[in-house]
N, C-alpha and C. Protein backbone atom coordinates (compact mmCIF):
# COMPACT_ATOMS: atom_id res chain seq x y z
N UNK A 1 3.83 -5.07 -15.76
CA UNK A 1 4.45 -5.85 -14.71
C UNK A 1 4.64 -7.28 -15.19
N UNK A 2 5.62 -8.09 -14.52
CA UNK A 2 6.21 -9.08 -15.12
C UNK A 2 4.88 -10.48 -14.23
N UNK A 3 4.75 -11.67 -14.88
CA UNK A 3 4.19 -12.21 -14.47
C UNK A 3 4.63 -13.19 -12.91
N UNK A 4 4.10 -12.73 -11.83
CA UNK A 4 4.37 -13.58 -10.51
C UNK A 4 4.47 -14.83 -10.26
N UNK A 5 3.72 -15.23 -11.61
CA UNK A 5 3.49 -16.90 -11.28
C UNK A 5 4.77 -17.54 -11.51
N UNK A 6 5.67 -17.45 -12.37
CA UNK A 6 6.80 -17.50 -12.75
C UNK A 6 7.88 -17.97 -11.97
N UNK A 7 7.60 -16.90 -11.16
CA UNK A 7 8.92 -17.12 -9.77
C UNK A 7 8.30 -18.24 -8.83
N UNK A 8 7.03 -18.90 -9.20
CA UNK A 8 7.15 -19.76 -7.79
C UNK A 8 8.43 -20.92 -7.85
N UNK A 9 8.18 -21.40 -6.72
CA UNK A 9 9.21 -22.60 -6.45
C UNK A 9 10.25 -22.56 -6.85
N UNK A 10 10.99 -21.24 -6.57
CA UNK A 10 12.32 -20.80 -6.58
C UNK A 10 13.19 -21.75 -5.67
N UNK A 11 14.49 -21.89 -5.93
CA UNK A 11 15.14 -22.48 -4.55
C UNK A 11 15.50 -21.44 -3.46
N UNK A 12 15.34 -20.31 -3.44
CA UNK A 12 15.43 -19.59 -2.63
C UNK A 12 14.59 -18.84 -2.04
N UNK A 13 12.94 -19.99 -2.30
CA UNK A 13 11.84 -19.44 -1.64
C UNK A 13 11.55 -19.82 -0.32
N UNK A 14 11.24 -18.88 0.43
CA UNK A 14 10.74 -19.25 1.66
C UNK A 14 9.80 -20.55 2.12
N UNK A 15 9.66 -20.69 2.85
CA UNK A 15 8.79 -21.94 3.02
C UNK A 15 7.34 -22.15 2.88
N UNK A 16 6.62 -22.67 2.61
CA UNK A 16 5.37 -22.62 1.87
C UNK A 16 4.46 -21.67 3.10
N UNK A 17 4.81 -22.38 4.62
CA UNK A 17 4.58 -22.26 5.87
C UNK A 17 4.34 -20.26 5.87
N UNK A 18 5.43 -19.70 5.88
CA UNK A 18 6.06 -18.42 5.80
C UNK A 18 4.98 -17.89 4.65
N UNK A 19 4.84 -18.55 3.78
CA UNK A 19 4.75 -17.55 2.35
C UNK A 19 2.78 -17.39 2.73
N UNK A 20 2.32 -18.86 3.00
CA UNK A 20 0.71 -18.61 3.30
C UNK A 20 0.16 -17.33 4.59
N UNK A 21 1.34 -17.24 5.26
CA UNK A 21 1.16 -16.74 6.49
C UNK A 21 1.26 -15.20 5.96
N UNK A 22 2.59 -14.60 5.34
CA UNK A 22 2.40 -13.12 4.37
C UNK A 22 0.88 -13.54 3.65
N UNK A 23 1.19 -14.35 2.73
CA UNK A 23 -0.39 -13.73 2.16
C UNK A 23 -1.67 -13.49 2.40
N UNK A 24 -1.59 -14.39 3.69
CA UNK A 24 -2.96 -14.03 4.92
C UNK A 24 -3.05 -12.66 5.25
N UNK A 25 -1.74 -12.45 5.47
CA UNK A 25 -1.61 -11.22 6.02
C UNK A 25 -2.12 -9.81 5.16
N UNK A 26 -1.30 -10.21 3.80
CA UNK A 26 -1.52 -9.24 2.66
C UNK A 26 -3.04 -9.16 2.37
N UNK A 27 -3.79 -10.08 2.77
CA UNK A 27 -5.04 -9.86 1.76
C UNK A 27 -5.89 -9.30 3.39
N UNK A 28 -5.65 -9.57 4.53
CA UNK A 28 -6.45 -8.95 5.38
C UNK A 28 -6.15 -7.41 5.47
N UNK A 29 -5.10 -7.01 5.30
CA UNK A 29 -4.46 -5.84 4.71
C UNK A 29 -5.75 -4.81 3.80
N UNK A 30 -5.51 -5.37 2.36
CA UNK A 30 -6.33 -5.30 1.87
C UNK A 30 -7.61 -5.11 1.50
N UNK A 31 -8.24 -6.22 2.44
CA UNK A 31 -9.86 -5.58 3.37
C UNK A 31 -9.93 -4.79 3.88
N UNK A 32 -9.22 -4.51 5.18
CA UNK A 32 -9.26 -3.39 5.44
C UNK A 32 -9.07 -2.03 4.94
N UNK A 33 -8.22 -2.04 3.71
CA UNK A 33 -7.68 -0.88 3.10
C UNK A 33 -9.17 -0.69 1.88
N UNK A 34 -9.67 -1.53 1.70
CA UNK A 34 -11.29 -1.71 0.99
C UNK A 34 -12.17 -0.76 1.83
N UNK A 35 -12.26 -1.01 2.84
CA UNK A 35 -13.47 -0.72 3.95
C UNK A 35 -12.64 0.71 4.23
N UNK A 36 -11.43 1.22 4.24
CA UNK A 36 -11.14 2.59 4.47
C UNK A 36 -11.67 2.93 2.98
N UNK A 37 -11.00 2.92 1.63
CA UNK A 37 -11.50 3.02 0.63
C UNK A 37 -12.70 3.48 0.31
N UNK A 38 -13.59 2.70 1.17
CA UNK A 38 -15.22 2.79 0.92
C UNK A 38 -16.02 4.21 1.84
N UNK A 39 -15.19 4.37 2.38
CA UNK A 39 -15.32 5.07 4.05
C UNK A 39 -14.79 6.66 3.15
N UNK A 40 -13.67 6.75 2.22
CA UNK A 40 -13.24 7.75 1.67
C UNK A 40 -14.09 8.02 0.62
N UNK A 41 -14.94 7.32 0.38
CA UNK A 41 -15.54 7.36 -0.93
C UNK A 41 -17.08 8.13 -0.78
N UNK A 42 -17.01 7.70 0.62
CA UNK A 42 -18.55 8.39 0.94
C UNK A 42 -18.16 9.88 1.33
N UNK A 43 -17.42 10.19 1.80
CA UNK A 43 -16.86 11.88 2.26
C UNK A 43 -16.94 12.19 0.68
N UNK A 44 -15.96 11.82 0.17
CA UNK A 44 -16.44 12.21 -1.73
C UNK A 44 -18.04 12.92 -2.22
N UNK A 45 -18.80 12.09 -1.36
CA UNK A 45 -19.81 12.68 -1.91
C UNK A 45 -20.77 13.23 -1.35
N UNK A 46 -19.97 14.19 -0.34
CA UNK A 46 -20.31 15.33 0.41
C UNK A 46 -18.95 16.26 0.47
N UNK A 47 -19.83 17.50 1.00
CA UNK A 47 -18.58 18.27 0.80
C UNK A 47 -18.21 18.50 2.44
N UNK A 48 -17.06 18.61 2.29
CA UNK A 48 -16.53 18.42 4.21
C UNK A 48 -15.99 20.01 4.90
N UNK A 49 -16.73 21.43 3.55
CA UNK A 49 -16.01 22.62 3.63
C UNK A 49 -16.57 22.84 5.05
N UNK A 50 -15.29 23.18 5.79
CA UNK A 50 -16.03 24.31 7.60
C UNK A 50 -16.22 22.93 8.34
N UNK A 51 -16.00 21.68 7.73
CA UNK A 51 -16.35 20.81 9.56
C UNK A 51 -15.15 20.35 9.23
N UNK A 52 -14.46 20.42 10.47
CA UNK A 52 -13.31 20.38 10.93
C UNK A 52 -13.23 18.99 11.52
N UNK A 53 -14.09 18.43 12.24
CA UNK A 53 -13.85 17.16 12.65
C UNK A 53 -14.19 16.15 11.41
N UNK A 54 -15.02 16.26 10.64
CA UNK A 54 -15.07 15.40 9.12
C UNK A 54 -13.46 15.56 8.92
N UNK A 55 -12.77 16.51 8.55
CA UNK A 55 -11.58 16.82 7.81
C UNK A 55 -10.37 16.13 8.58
N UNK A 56 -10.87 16.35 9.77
CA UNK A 56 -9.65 15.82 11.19
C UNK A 56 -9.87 13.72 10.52
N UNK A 57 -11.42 13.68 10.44
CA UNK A 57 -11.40 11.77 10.23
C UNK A 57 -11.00 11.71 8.87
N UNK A 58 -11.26 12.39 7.89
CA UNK A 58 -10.54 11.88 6.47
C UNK A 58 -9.49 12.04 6.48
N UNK A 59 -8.32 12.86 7.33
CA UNK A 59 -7.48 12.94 7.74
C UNK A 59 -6.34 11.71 8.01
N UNK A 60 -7.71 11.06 8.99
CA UNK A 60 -6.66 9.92 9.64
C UNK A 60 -6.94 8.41 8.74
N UNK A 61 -8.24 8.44 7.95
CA UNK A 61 -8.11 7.71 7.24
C UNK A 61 -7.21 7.40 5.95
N UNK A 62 -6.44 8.54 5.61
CA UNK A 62 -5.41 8.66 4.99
C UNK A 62 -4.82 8.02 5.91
N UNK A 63 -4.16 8.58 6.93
CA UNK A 63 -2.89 8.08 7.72
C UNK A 63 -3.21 6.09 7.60
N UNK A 64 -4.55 5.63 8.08
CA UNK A 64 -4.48 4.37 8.42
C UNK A 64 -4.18 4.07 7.05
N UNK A 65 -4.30 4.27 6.00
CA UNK A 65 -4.60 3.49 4.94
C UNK A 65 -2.99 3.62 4.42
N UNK A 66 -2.44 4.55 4.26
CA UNK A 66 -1.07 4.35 4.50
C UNK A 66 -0.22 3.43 5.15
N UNK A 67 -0.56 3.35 6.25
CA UNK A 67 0.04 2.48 7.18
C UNK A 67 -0.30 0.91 6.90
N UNK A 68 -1.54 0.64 6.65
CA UNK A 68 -1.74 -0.62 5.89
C UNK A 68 -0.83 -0.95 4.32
N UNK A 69 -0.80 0.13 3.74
CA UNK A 69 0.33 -0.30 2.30
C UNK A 69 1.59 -0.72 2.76
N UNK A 70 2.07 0.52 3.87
CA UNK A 70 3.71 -0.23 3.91
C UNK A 70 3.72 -0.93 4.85
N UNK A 71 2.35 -1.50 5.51
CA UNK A 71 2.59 -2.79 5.99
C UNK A 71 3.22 -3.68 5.31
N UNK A 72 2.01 -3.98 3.73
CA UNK A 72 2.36 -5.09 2.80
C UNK A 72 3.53 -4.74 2.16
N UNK A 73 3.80 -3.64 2.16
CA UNK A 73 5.01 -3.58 1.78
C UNK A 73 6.10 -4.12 2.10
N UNK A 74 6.23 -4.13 3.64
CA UNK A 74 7.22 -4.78 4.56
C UNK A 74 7.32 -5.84 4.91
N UNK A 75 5.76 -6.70 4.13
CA UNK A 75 5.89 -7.85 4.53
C UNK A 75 5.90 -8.79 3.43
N UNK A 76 5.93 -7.48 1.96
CA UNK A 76 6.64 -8.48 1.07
C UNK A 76 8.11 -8.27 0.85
N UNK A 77 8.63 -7.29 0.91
CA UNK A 77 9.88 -6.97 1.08
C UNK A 77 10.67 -8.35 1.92
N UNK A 78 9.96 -8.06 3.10
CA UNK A 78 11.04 -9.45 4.02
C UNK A 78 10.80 -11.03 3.51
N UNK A 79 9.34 -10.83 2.90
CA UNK A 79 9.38 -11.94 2.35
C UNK A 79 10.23 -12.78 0.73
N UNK A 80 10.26 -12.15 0.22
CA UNK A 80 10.73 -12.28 -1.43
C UNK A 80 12.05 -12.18 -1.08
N UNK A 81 12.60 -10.65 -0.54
CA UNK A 81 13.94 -9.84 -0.32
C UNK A 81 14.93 -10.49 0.60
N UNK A 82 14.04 -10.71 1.99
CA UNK A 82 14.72 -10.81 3.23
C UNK A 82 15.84 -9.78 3.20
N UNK A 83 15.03 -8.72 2.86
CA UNK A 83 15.84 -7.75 3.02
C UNK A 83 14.90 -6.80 3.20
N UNK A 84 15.06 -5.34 3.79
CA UNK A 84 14.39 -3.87 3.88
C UNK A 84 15.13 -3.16 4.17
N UNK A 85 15.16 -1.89 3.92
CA UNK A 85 16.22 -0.31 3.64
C UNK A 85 16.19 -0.31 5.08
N UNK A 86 17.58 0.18 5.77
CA UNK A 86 17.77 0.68 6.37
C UNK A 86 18.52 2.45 6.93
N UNK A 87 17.65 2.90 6.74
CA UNK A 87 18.08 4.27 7.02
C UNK A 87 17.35 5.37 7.02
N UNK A 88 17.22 6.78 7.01
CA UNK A 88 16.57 7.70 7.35
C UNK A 88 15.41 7.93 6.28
N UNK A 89 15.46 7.43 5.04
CA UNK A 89 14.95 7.39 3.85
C UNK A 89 14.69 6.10 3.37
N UNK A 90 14.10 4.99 4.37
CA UNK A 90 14.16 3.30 4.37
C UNK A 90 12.69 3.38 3.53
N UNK A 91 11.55 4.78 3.95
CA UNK A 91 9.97 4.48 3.58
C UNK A 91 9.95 4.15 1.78
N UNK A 92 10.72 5.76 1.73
CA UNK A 92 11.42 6.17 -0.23
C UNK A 92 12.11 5.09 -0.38
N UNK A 93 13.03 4.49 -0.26
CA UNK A 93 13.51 3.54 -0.37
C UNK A 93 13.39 2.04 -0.77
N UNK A 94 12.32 1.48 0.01
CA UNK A 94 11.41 0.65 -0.02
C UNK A 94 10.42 0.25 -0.76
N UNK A 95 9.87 1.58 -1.50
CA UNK A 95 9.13 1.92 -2.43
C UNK A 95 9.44 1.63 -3.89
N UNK A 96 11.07 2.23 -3.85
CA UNK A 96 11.89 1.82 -5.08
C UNK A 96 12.18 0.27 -5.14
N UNK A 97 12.36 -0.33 -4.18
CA UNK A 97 13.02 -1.66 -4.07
C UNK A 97 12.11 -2.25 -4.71
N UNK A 98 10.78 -2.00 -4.55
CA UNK A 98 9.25 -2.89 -4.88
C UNK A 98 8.64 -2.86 -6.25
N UNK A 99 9.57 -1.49 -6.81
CA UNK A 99 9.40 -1.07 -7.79
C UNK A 99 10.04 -1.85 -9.06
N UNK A 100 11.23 -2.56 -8.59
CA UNK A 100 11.86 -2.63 -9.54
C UNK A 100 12.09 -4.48 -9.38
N UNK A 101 12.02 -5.53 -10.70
CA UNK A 101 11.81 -6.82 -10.37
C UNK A 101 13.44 -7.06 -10.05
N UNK A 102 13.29 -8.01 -9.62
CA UNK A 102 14.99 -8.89 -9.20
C UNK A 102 15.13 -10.66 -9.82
N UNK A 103 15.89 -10.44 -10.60
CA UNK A 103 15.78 -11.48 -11.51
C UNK A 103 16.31 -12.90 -10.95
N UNK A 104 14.99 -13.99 -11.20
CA UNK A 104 15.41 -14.98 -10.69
C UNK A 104 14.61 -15.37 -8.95
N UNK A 105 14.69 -14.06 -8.83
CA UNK A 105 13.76 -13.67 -7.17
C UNK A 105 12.44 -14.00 -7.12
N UNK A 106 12.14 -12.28 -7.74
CA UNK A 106 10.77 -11.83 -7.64
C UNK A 106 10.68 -10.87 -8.71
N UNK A 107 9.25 -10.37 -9.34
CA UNK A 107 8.63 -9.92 -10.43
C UNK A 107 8.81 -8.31 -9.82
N UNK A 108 8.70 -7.08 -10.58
CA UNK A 108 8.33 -6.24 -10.32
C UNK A 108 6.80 -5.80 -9.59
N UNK A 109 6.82 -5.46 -8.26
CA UNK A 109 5.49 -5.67 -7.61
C UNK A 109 4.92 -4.31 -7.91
N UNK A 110 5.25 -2.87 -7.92
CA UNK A 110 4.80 -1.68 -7.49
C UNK A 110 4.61 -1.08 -9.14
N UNK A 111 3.35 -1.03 -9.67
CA UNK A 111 4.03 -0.06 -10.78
C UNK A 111 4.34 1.14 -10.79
N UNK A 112 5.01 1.95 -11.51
CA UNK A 112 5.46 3.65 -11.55
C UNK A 112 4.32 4.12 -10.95
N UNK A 113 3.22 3.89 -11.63
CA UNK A 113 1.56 5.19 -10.62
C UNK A 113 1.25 4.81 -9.26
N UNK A 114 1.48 3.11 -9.02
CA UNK A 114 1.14 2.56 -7.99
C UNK A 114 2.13 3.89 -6.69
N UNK A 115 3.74 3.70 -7.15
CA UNK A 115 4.68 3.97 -6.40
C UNK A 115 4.43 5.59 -6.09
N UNK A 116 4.15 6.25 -7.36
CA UNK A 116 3.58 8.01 -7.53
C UNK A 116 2.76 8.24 -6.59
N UNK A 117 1.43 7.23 -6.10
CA UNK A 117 0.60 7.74 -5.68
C UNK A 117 1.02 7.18 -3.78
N UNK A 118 1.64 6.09 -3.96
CA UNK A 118 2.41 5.82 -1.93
C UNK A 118 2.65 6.95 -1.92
N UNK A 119 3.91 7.26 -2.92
CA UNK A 119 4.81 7.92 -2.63
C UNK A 119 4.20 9.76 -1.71
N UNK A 120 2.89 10.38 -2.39
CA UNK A 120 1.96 11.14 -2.42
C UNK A 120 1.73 11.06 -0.50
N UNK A 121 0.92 9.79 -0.81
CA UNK A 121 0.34 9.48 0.73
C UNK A 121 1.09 9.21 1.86
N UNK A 122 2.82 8.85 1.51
CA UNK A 122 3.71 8.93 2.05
C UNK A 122 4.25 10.14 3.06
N UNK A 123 4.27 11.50 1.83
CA UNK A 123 4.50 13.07 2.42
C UNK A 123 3.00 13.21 3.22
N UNK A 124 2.29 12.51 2.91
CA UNK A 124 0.61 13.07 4.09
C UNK A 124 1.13 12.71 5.37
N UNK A 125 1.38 11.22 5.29
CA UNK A 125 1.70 10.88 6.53
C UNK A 125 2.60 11.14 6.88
N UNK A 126 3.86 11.65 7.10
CA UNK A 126 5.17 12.46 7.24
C UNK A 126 4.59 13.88 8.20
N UNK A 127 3.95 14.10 7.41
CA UNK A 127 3.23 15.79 8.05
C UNK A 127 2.25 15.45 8.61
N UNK A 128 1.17 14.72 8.45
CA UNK A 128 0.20 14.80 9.08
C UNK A 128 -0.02 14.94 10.92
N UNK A 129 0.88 13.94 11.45
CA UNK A 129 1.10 14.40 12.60
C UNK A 129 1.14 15.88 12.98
N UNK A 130 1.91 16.77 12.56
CA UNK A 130 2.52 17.86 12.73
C UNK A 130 1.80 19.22 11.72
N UNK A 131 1.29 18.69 10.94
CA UNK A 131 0.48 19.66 10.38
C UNK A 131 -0.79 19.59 9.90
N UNK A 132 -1.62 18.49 10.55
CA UNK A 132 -3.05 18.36 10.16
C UNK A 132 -4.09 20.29 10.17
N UNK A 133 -3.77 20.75 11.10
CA UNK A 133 -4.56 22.03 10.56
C UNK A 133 -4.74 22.56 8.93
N UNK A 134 -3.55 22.84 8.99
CA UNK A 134 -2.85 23.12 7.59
C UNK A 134 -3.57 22.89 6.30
N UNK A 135 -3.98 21.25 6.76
CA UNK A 135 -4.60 20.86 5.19
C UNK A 135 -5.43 21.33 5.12
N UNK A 136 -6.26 21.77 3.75
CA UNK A 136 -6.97 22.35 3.32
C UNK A 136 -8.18 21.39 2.74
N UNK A 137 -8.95 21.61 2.60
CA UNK A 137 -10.42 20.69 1.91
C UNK A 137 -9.93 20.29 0.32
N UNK A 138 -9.11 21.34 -0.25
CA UNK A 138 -8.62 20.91 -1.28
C UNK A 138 -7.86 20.17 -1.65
N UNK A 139 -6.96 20.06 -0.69
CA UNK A 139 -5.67 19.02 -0.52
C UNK A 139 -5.94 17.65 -0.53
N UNK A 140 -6.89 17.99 0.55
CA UNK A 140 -7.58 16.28 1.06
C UNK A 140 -8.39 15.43 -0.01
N UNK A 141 -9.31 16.32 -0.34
CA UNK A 141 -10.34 16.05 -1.86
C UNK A 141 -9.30 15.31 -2.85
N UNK A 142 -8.28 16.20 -3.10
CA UNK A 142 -7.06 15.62 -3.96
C UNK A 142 -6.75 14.28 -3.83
N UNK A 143 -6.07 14.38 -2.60
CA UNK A 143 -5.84 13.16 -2.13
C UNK A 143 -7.06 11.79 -2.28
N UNK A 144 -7.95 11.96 -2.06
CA UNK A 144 -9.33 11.23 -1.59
C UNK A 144 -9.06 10.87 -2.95
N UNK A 145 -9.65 11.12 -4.59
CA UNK A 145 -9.15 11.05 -5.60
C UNK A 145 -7.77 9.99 -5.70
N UNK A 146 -6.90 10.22 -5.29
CA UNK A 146 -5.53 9.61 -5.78
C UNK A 146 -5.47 8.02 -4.55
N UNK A 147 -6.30 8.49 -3.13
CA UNK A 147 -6.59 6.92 -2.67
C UNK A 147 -7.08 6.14 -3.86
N UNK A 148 -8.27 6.97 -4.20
CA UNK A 148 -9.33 5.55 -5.03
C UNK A 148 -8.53 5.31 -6.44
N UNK A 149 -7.82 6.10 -6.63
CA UNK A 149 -6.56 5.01 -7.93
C UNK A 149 -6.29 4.61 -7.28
N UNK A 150 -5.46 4.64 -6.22
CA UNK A 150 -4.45 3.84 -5.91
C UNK A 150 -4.58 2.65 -4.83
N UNK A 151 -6.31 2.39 -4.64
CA UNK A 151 -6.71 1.52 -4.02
C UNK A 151 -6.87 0.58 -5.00
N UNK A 152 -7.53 0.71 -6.44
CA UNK A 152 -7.83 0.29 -7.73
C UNK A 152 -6.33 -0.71 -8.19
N UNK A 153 -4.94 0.37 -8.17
CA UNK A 153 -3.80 -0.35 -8.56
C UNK A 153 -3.56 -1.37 -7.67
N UNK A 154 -3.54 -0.81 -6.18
CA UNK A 154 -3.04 -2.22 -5.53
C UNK A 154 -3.88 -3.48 -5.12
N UNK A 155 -5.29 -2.98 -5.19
CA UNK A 155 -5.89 -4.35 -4.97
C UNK A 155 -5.26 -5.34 -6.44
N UNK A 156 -5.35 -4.53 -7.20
CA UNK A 156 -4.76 -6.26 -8.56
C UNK A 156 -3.26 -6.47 -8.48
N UNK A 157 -2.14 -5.19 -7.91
CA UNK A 157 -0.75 -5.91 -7.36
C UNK A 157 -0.78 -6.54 -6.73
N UNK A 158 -1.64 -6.29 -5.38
CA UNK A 158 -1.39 -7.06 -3.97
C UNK A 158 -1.93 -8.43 -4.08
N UNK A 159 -2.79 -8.46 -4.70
CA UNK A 159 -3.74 -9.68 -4.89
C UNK A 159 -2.97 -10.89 -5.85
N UNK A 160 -2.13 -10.11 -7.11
CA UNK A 160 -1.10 -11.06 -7.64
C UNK A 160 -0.09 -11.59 -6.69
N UNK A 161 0.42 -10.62 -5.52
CA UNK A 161 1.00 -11.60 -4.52
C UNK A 161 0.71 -12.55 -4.04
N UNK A 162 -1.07 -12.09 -3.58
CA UNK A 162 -2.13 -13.30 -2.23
C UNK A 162 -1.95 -14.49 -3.15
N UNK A 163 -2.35 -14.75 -4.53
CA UNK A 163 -2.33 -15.72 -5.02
C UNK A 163 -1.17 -16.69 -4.97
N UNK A 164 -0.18 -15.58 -5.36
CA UNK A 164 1.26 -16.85 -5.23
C UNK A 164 1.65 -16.91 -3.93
N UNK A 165 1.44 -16.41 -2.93
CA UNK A 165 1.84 -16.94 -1.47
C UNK A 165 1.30 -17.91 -0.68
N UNK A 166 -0.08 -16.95 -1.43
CA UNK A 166 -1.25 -18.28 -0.38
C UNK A 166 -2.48 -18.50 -1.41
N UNK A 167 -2.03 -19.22 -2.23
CA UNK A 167 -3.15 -19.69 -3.43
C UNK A 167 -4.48 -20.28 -2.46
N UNK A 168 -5.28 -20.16 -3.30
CA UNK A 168 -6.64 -20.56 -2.80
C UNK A 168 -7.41 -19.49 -1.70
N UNK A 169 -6.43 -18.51 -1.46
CA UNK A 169 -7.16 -16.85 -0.60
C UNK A 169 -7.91 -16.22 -1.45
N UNK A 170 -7.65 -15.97 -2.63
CA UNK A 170 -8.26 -15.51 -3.15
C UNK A 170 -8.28 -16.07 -4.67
């Protein structure tokens, strides 16, 4: 990934005002996505075969922890971009946008595994509503696994943001 520091004090950066306020945002994000993290990590080391309500909460801790990424997602997107996908495929979409740097803008934020593994927790949450029975202990285990990479990748992406938005957060 390209270095963030780079792009500060663009002329087409948002206002210092705007930018501390995303990165507040991004790094409380973050904590919380820590403390789900930590929460997935302990089911890890038990096995959750036959209880159904364990499986129903690792379940939704997927879903929240999802929902916290394309938070920051959306709130760096509008921030850097002032722009976000609009359309039936805006989540996929969005993903790519983050993926890829814009010269002069902003750095490439998402790397390829970072994006592999949303992308993963993306189809959970898609179905999960509608097919939580379904999953299997194996599925989830899988998954549980591919959170803790992909909690690993984005705490040092997201955190290269907190710094240049709102230096001194972290």
């Amino acid at each position: 990934m390209t270095d963030i520091k780079k792009y500060q004090g663009r002329t087409a950066a948002p206002a210092k005002e705007h930018l501390a306020k995303s990165g507040n945002a991004i790094a409380n994000n973050l904590a919380e996505m820590q403390t789900i993290a930590e929460r997935v990590s302990q089911y890890q080391q038990r096995s959750i075969k036959g209880e159904r309500g364990k499986m129903l909460h690792l379940g939704s801790l997927f879903y929240d922890y999802y929902l916290l990424v394309e938070e920051c997602l959306l709130i760096i997107a509008k921030t850097t971009d002032r722009w976000i996908p609009g359309s039936m495929d805006w989540r996929h979409r969005l993903i790519k946008l983050l993926q890829s740097p814009i010269p002069e803008k902003r750095p490439q934020i998402l790397s390829a595994q970072s994006a592999l593994h949303i992308n993963d927790f993306l189809i959970f949450y898609l179905n999960y509503h509608r097919h939580n029975a379904a999953f299997s202990e194996e599925k989830l285990e899988k998954l549980a696994g591919k959170l803790m990479q992909l909690n690993q990748l984005l705490d040092r992406e997201f955190n290269l943001v907190v710094k240049v938005f709102a230096p001194g957060k972290h």
